[in-house]
Protein backbone atom coordinates (compact mmCIF):
# COMPACT_ATOMS: atom_id res chain seq x y z
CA UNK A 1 -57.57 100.67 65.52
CA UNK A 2 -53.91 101.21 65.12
CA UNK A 3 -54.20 97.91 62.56
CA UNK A 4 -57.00 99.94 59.84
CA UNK A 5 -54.76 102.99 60.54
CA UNK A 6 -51.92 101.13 59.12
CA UNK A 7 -53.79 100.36 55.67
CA UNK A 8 -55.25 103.84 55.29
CA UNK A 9 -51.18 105.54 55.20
CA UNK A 10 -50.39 106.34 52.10
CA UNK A 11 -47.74 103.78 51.52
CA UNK A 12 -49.26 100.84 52.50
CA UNK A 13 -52.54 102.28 49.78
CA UNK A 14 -49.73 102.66 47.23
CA UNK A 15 -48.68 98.91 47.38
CA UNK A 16 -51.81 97.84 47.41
CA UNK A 17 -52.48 99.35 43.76
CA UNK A 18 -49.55 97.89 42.61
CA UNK A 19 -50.36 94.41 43.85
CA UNK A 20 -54.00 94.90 42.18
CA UNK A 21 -52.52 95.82 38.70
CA UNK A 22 -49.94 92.91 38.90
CA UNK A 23 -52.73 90.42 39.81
CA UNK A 24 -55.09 91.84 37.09
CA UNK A 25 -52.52 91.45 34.04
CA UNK A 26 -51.41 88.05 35.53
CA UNK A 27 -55.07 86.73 34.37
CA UNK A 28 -55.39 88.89 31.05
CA UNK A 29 -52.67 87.16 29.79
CA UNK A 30 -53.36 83.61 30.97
CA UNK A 31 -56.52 84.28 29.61
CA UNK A 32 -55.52 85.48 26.38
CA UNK A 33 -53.29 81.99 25.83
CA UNK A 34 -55.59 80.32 27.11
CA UNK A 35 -58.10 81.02 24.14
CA UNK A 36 -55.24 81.21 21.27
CA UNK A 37 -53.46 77.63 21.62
CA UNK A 38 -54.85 74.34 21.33
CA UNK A 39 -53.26 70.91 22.20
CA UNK A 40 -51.70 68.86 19.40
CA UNK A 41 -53.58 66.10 18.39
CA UNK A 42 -52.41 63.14 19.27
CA UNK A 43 -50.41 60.62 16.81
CA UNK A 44 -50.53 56.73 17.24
CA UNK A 45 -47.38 54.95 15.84
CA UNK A 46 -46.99 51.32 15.78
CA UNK A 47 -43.37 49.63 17.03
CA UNK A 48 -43.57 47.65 13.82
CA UNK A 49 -44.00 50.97 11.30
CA UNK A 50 -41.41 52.89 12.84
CA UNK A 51 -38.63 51.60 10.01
CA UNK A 52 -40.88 50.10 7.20
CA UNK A 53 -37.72 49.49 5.02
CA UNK A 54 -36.22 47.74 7.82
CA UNK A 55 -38.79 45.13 8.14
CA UNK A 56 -39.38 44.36 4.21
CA UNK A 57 -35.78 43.16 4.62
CA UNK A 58 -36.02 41.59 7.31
CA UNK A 59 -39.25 39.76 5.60
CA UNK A 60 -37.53 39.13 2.53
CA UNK A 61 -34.87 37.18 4.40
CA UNK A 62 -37.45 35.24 6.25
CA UNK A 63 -38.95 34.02 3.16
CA UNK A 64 -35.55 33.03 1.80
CA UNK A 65 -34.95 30.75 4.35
CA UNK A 66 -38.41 29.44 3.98
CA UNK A 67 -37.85 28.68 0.44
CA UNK A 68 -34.68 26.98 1.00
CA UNK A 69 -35.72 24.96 4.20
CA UNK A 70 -38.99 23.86 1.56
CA UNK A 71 -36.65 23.08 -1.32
CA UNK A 72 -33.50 21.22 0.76
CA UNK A 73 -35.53 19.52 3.60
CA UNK A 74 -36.56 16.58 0.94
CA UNK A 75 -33.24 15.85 -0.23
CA UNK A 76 -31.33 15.71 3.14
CA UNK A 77 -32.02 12.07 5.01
CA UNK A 78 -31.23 10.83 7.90
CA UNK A 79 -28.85 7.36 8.33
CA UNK A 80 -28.87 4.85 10.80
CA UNK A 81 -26.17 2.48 10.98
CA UNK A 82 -25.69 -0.73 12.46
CA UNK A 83 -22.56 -1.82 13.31
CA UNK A 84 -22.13 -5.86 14.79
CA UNK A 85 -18.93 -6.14 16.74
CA UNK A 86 -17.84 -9.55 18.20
CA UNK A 87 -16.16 -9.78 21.60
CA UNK A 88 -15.06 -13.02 23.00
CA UNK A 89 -16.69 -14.85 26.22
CA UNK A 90 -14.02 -15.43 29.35
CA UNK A 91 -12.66 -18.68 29.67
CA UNK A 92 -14.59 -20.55 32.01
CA UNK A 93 -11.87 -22.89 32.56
CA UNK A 94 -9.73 -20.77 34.77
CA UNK A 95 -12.64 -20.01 37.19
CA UNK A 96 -13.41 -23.15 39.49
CA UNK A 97 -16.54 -21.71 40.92
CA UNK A 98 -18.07 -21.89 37.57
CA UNK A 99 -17.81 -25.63 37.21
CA UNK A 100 -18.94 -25.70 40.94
CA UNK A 101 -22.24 -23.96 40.29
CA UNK A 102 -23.01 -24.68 36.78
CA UNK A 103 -20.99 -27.35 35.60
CA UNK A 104 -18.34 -27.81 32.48
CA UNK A 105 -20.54 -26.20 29.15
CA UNK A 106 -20.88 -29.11 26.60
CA UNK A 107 -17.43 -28.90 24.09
CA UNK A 108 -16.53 -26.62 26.35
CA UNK A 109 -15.76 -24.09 23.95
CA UNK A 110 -16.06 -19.99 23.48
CA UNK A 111 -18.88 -18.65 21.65
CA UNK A 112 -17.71 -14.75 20.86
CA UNK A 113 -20.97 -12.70 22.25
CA UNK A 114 -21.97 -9.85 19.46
CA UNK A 115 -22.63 -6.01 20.39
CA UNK A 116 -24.82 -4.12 18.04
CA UNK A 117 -23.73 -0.55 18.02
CA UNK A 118 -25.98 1.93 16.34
CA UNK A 119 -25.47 5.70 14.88
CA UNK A 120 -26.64 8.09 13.19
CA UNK A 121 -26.10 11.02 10.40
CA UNK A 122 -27.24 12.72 7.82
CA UNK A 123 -27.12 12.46 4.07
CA UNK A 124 -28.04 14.38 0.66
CA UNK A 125 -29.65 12.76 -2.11
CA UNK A 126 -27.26 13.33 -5.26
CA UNK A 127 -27.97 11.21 -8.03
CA UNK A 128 -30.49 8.93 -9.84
CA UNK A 129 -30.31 6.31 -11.93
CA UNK A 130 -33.85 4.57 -12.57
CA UNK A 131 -34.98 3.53 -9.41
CA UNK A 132 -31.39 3.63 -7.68
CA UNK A 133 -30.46 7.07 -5.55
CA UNK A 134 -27.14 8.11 -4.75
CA UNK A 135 -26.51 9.63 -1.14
CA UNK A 136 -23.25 11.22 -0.41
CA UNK A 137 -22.31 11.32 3.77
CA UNK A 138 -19.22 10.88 5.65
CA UNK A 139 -17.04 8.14 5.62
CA UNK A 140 -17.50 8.10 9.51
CA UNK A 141 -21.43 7.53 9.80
CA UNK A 142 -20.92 4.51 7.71
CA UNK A 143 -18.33 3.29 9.64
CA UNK A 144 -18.07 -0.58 9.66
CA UNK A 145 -21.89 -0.78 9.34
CA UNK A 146 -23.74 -4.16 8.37
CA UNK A 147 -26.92 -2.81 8.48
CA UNK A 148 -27.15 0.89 6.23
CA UNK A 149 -31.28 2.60 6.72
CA UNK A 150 -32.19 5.37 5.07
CA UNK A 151 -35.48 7.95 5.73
CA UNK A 152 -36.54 10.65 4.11
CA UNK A 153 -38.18 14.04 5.31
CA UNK A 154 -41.72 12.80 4.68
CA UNK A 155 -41.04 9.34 7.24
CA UNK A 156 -40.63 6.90 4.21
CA UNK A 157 -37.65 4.36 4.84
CA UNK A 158 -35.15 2.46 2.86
CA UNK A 159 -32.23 0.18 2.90
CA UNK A 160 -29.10 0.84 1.60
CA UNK A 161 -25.95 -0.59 0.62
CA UNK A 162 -22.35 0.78 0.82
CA UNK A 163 -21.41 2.28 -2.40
CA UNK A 164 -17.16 3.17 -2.14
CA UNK A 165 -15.84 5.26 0.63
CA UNK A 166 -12.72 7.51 0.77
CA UNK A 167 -11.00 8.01 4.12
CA UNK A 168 -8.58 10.68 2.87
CA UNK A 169 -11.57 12.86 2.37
CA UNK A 170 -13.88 11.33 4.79
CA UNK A 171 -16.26 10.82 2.68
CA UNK A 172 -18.58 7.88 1.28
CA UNK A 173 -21.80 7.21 -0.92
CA UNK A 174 -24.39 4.80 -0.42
CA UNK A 175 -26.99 3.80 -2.76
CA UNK A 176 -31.00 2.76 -1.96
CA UNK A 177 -34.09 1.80 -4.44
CA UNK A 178 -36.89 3.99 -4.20
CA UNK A 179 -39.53 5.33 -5.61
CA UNK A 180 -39.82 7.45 -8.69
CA UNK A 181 -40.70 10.62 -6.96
CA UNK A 182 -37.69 11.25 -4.53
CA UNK A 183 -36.22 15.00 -5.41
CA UNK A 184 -32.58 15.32 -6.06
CA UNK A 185 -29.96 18.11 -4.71
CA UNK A 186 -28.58 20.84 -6.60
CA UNK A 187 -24.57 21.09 -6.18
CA UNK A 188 -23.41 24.80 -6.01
CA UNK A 189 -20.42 25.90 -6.77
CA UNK A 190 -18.05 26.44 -3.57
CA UNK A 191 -15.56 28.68 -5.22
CA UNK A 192 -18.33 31.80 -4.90
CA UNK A 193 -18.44 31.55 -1.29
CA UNK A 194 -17.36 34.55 0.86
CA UNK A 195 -16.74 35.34 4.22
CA UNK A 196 -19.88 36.73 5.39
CA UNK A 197 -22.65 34.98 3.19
CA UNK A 198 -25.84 33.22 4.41
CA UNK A 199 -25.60 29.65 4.68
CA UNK A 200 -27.98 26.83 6.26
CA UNK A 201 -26.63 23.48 8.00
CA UNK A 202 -29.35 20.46 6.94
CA UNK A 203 -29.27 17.44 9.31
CA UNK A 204 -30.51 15.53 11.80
CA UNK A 205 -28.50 16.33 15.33
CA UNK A 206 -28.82 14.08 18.05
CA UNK A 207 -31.31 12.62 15.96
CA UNK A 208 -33.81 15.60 15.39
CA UNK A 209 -35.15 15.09 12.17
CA UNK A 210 -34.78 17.91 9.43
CA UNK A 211 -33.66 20.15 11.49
CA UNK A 212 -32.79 23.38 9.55
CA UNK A 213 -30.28 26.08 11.09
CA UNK A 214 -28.89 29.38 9.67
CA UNK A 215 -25.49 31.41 10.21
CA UNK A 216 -23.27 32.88 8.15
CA UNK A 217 -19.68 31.51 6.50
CA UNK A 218 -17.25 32.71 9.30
CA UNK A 219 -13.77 31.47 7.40
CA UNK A 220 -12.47 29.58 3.99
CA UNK A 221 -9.64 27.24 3.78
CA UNK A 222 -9.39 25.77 7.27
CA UNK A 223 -7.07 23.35 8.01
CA UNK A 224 -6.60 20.10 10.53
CA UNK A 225 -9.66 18.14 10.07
CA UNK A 226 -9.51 15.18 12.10
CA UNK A 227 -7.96 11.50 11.23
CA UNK A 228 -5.85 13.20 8.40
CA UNK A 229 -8.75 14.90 6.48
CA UNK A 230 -6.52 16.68 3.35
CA UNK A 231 -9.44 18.80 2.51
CA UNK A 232 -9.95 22.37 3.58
CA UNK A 233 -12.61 23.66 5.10
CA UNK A 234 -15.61 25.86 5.22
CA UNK A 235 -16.34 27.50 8.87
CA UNK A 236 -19.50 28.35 9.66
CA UNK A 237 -21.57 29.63 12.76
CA UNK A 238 -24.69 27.95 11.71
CA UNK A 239 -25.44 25.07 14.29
CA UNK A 240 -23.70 21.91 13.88
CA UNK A 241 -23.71 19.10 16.51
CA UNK A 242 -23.27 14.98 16.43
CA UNK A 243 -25.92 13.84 14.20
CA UNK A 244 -25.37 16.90 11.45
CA UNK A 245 -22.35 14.79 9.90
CA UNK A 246 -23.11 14.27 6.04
CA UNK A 247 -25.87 16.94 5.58
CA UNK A 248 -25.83 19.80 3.61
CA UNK A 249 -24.78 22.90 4.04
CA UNK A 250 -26.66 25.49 1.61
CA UNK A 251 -26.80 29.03 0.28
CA UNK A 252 -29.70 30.92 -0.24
CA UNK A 253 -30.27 29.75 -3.61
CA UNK A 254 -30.74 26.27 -2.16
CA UNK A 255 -27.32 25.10 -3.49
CA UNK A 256 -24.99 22.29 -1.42
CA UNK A 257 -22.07 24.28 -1.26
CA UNK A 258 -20.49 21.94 1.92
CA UNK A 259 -20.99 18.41 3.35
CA UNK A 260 -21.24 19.04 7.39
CA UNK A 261 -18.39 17.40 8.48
CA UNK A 262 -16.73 18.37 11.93
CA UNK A 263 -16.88 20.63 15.20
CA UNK A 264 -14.51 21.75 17.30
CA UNK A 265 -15.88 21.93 20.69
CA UNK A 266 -15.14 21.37 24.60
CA UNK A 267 -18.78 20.10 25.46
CA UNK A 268 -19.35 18.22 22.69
CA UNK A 269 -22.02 20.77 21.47
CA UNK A 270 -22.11 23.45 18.86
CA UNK A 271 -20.42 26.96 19.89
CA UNK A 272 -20.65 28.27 17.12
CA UNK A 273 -17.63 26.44 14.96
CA UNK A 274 -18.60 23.82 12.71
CA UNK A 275 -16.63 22.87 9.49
CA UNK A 276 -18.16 21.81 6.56
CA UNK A 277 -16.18 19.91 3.42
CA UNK A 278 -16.45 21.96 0.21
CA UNK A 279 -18.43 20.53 -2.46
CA UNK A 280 -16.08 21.23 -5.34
CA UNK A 281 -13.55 19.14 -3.32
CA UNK A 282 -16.07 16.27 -3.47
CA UNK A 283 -17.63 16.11 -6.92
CA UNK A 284 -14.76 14.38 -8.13
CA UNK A 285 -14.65 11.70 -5.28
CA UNK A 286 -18.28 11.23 -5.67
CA UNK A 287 -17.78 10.09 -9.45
CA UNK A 288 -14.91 7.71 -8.74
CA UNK A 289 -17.31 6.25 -6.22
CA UNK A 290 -20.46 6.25 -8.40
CA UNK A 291 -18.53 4.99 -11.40
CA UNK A 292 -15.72 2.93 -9.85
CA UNK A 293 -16.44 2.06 -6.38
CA UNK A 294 -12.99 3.65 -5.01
CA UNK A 295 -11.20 7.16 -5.91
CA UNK A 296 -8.13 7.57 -8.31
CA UNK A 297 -5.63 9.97 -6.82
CA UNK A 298 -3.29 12.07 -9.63
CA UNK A 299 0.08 11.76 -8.24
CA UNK A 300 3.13 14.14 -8.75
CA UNK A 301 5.55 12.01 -6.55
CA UNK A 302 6.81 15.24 -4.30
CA UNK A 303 6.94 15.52 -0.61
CA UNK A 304 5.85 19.26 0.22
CA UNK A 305 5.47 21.91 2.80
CA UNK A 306 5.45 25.53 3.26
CA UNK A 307 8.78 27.30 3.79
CA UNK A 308 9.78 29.99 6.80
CA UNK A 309 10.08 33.79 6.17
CA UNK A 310 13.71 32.69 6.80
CA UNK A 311 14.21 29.95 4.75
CA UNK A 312 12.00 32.39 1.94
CA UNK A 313 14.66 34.76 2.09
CA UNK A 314 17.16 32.48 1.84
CA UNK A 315 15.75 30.54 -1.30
CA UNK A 316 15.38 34.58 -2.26
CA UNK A 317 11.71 33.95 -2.90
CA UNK A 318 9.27 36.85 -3.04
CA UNK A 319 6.86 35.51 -0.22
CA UNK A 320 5.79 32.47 1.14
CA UNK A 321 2.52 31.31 -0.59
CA UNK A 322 3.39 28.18 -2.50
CA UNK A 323 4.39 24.93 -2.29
CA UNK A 324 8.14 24.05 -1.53
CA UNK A 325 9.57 21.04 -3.02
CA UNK A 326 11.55 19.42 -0.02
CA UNK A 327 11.65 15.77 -2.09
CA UNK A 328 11.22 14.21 -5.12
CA UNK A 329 10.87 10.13 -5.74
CA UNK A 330 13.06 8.87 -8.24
CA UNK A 331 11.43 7.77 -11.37
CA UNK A 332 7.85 9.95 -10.27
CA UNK A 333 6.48 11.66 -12.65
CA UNK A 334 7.54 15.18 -11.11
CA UNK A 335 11.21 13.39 -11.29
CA UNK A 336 10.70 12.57 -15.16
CA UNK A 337 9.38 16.31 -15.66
CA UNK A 338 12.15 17.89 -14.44
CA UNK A 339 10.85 19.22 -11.39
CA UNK A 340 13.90 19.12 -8.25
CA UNK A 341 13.78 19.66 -4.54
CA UNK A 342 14.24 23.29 -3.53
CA UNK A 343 11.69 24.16 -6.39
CA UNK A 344 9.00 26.36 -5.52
CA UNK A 345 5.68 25.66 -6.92
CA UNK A 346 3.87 29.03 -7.29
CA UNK A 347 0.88 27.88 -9.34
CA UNK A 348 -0.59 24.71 -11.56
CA UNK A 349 -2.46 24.91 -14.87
CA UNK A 350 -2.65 28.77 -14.61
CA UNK A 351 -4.25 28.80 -10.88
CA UNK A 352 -2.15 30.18 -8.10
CA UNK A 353 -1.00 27.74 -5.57
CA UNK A 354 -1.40 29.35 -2.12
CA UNK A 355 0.29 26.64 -0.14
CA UNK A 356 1.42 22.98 0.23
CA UNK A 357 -2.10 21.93 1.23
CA UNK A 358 -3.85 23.24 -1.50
CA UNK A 359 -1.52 21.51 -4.12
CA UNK A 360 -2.32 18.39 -2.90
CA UNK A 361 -5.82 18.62 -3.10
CA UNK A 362 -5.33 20.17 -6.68
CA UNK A 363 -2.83 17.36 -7.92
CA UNK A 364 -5.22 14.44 -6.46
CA UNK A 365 -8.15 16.09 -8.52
CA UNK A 366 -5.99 15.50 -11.37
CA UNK A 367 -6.92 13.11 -14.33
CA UNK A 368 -4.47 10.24 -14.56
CA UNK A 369 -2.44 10.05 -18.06
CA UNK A 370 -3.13 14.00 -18.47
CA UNK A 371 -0.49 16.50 -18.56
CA UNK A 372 -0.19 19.50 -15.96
CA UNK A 373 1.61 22.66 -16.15
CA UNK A 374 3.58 23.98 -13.36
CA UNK A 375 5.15 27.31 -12.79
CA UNK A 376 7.52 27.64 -10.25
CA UNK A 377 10.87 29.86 -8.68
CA UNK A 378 14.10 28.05 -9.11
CA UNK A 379 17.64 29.87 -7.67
CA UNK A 380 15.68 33.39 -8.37
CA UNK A 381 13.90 32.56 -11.89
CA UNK A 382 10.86 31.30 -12.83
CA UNK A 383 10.07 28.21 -15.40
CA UNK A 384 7.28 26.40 -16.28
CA UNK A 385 7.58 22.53 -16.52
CA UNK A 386 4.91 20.06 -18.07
CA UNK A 387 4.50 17.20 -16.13
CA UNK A 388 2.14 13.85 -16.51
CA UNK A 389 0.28 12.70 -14.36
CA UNK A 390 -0.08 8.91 -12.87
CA UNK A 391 -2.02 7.20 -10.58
CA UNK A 392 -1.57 7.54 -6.63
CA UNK A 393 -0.08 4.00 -5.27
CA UNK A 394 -1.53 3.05 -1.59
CA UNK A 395 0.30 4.54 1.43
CA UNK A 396 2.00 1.11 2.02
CA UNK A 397 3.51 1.07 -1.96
CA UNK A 398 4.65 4.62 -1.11
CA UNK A 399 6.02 3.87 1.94
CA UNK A 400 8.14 1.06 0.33
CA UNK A 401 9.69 4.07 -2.35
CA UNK A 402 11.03 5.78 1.16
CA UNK A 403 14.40 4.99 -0.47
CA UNK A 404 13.93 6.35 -3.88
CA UNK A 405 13.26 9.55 -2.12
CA UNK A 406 15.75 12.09 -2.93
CA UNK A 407 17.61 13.40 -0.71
CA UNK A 408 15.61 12.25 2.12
CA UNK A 409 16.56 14.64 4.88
CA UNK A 410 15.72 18.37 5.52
CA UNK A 411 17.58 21.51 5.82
CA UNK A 412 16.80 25.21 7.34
CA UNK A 413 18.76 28.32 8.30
CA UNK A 414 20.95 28.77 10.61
CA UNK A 415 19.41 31.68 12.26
CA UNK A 416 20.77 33.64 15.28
CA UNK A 417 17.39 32.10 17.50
CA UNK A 418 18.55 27.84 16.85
CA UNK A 419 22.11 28.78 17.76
CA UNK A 420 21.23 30.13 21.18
CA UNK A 421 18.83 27.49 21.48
CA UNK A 422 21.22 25.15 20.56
CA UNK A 423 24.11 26.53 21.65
CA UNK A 424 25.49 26.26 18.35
CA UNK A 425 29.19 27.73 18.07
CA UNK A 426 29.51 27.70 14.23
CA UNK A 427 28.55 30.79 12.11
CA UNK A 428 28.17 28.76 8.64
CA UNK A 429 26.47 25.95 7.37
CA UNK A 430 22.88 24.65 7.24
CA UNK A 431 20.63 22.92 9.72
CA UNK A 432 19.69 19.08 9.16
CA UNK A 433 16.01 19.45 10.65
CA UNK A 434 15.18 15.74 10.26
CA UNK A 435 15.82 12.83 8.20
CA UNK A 436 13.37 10.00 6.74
CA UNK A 437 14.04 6.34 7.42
CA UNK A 438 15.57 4.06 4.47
CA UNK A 439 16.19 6.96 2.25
CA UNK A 440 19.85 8.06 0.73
CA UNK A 441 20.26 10.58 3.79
CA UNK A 442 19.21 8.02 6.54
CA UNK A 443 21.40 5.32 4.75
CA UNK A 444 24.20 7.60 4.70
CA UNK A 445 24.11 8.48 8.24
CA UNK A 446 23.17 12.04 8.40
CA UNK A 447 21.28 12.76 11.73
CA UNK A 448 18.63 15.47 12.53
CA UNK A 449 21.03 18.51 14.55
CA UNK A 450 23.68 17.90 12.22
CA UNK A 451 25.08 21.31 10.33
CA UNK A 452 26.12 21.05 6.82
CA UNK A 453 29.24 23.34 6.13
CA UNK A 454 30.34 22.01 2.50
CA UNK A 455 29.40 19.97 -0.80
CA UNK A 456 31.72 19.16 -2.85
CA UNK A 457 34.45 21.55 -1.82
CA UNK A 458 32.15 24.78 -2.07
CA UNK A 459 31.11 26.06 1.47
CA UNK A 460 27.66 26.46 2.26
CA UNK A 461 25.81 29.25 3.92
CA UNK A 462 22.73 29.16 2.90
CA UNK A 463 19.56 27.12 1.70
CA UNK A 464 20.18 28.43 -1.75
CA UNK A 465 23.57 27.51 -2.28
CA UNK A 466 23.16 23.89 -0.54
CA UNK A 467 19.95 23.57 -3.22
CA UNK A 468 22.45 24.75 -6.05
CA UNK A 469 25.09 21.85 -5.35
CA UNK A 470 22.48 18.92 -4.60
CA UNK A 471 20.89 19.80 -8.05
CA UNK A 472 24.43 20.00 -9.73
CA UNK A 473 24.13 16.80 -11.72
CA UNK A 474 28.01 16.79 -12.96
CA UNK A 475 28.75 14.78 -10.63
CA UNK A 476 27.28 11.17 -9.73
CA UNK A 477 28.75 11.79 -6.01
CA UNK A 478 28.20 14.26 -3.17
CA UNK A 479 30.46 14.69 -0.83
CA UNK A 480 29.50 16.63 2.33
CA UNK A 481 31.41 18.52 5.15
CA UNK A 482 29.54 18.40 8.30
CA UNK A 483 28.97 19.08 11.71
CA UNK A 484 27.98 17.14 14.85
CA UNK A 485 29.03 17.92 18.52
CA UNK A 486 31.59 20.00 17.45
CA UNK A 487 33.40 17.64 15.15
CA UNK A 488 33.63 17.86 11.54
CA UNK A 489 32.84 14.67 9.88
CA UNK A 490 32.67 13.94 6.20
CA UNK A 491 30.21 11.37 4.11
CA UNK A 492 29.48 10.49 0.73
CA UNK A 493 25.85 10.45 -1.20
CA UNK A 494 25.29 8.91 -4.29
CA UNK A 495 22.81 10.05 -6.80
């Protein structure tokens, strides 16, 4: 009784309306949205419409690469090799059990035992001449081969026969008959290449056939190929293992721009830094061989490097990008044109020479009996010098001129770092840094560690000034101050 008491006070009937309104506009205004909003329909979108513009790229660089793989696959083989080496059976003589169980062999003579070796590479078909085609590899697939086989993309095989090879560039053609139908490989121009363009590596690694992979250029102008390769090279990221040497690297036009050459790798398989040789360094070669069988090299008759910052500021050159004349064989054409050691070679028929490595390819390129003109920095001015060129002897005739190389020894700075390192008490003077066998330094007795402190009466402190008295031809006779353990010693050097 007491509880129905408690709802009839007037309080409890005042809270009770309140509640009751509350509740009431609660569902009004649910209602009222309720009736006044419906959902958004919904939208379907597709992963591979969300960027349109994205994916016609993307499809326009697919179908690049298709039209190059279509247009280079034909004219990229592959080469197997055969290579017979002889090795000589053990004298049976010396081994009494041998007589014991089988007896003396009639003449009882040694028969060497042959070992065929095979290998593989890659190739590009270059040139055409009736029924003969050209292929242009590496000097190292061919190797020593006796036996040379060819096959093409569509499985049809040939043999083929050593053309020429050059080891300087590592590079060699070979030459098959086939049929009239075989396509032929366009040679691009390697000069257009930048960092960051779209190549493809050609080839056959490990013996995958027309196998077709695509990266970008990742460098120009490497150096250190292996076994004394003097070209530079083209770096790519595009997968290159064993079995890729000699195939083509293209752009997306379908051009060769490179000749797959190297990799540099601890496993023996591509990560990602393979080197390829540029065409325009071949083209050349590849017409010696065609034509001649072997490759004429212009000659200057230098010996070159590059040159410190130190020594730089000490010649007072502007930089370092050239080529600096250490040497210069007597009688060579560079001697006959008036070029001297300490000479800075800055650039060669109008194109800039970047460094020492670069002239040499440039001067080898050279036509023999044709006249080049250098422009280089002598004792702070600059002069341009015509020089002809000649033919490039074999290493062994150059070796023999050793001692018509002038002056035959090296100098650098004295800098503040070879003193301490050498604990070297003398302020003045120049460093001897080495000295070549059989040559007017050598003969005269001049040893690497030796410090040059006059010529002819005049002191020297730097590379300039010892430059300015060897070139001083007033004199047939140099006479030189020097240093060695701490006692000054004198010689003579004749012209």
């Amino acid at each position: 009784m007491k509880f129905f008491n408690l709802f009839a006070s007037k309080k409890m009937f005042v809270f009770n309306l309140v509640s009751l309104g509350i509740l009431i506009g609660f569902s009004l205004a649910l209602l009222s949205f309720s009736c006044s909003s419906k959902p958004a329909p919904v939208t379907k979108v597709y992963a591979q419409d969300a960027n349109t513009e994205a994916m016609r790229t993307l499809q326009s660089l697919q179908g690049s690469f298709r039209t190059v793989a279509e247009k280079v696959l034909p004219v990229v083989v592959m080469i197997n090799v055969v290579e017979v080496q002889k090795q000589a059976t053990p004298d049976t003589r010396n081994l009494p059990w041998f007589y014991y169980f089988f007896g003396d062999p009639e003449g009882n003579e040694k028969s060497p035992r042959e070992f065929r070796n095979r290998g593989l590479g890659s190739g590009i078909i270059v040139r055409k001449d009736k029924q003969k085609y050209y292929v242009l590899t590496n000097n190292h697939v061919i190797g020593n081969a006796e036996e040379i086989n060819v096959r093409l993309h569509d499985q049809r095989e040939f043999k083929a026969t050593l053309v020429g090879r050059d080891e300087r560039k590592d590079v060699a053609v070979i030459m098959f008959d086939g049929d009239p139908d075989i396509p032929l490989a366009v040679l691009g121009d390697s000069s257009t290449l930048q960092v960051g363009d779209w190549v493809l590596a050609v080839g056959n690694p490990f013996g995958l056939e027309s196998t077709v992979t695509a990266g970008i250029v990742s460098a120009l102008g490497r150096k250190g190929g292996p076994e004394g390769n003097i070209s530079d090279f083209i770096q790519t990221d595009a997968a290159i293992n064993q079995g890729n040497s000699g195939g083509a690297l293209v752009n997306l036009a379908g051009e060769v721009v490179g000749v797959n050459t190297w990799i540099t790798s601890p496993t023996g398989g591509s990560i990602g830094l393979g080197f390829a040789i540029p065409i325009n360094n071949l083209k050349k070669t590849m017409e010696d061989l065609i034509q001649k069988g072997t490759v004429q090299y212009g000659w200057l008759g230098v010996s070159i490097a590059g040159i410190s910052k130190e020594g730089a500021s000490d010649m007072g050159l502007p930089g370092t990008q050239g080529a600096f004349v250490y040497h210069v064989f007597k009688g060579s054409p560079a001697d006959t044109g008036g070029i001297l050691p300490g000479d800075f070679i800055i650039s060669m028929n109008g194109t800039p020479i970047k460094s020492s490595d670069e002239l040499v390819l440039k001067v080898g390129d050279l036509p023999v009996g044709k006249r080049a003109e250098f422009t280089l920095i002598r004792q702070g001015k600059t002069i341009s010098l015509a020089v002809v060129i000649t033919a490039r002897g074999t290493q062994q005739t150059i070796s023999e001129q050793s001692r018509n190389l002038w002056p035959g020894f090296t100098v650098v700075p004295l800098t503040e770092q070879i003193r301490k390192e050498l604990d070297i008490k003398t302020k003045e003077g120049v460093l001897v840094q080495s000295v070549e066998v059989r040559t007017p330094g050598a003969l005269a007795g001049l040893k690497s560690g030796d410090i040059i402190l006059e010529m002819n009466g005049t002191k020297i402190n730097n590379l300039r000034q010892f430059y300015a008295q060897l070139n001083d031809k007033s004199k047939d006779k140099i006479d030189f101050v020097y240093e060695r353990d701490g006692v000054r010693m004198s010689i003579g050097i004749y012209r």
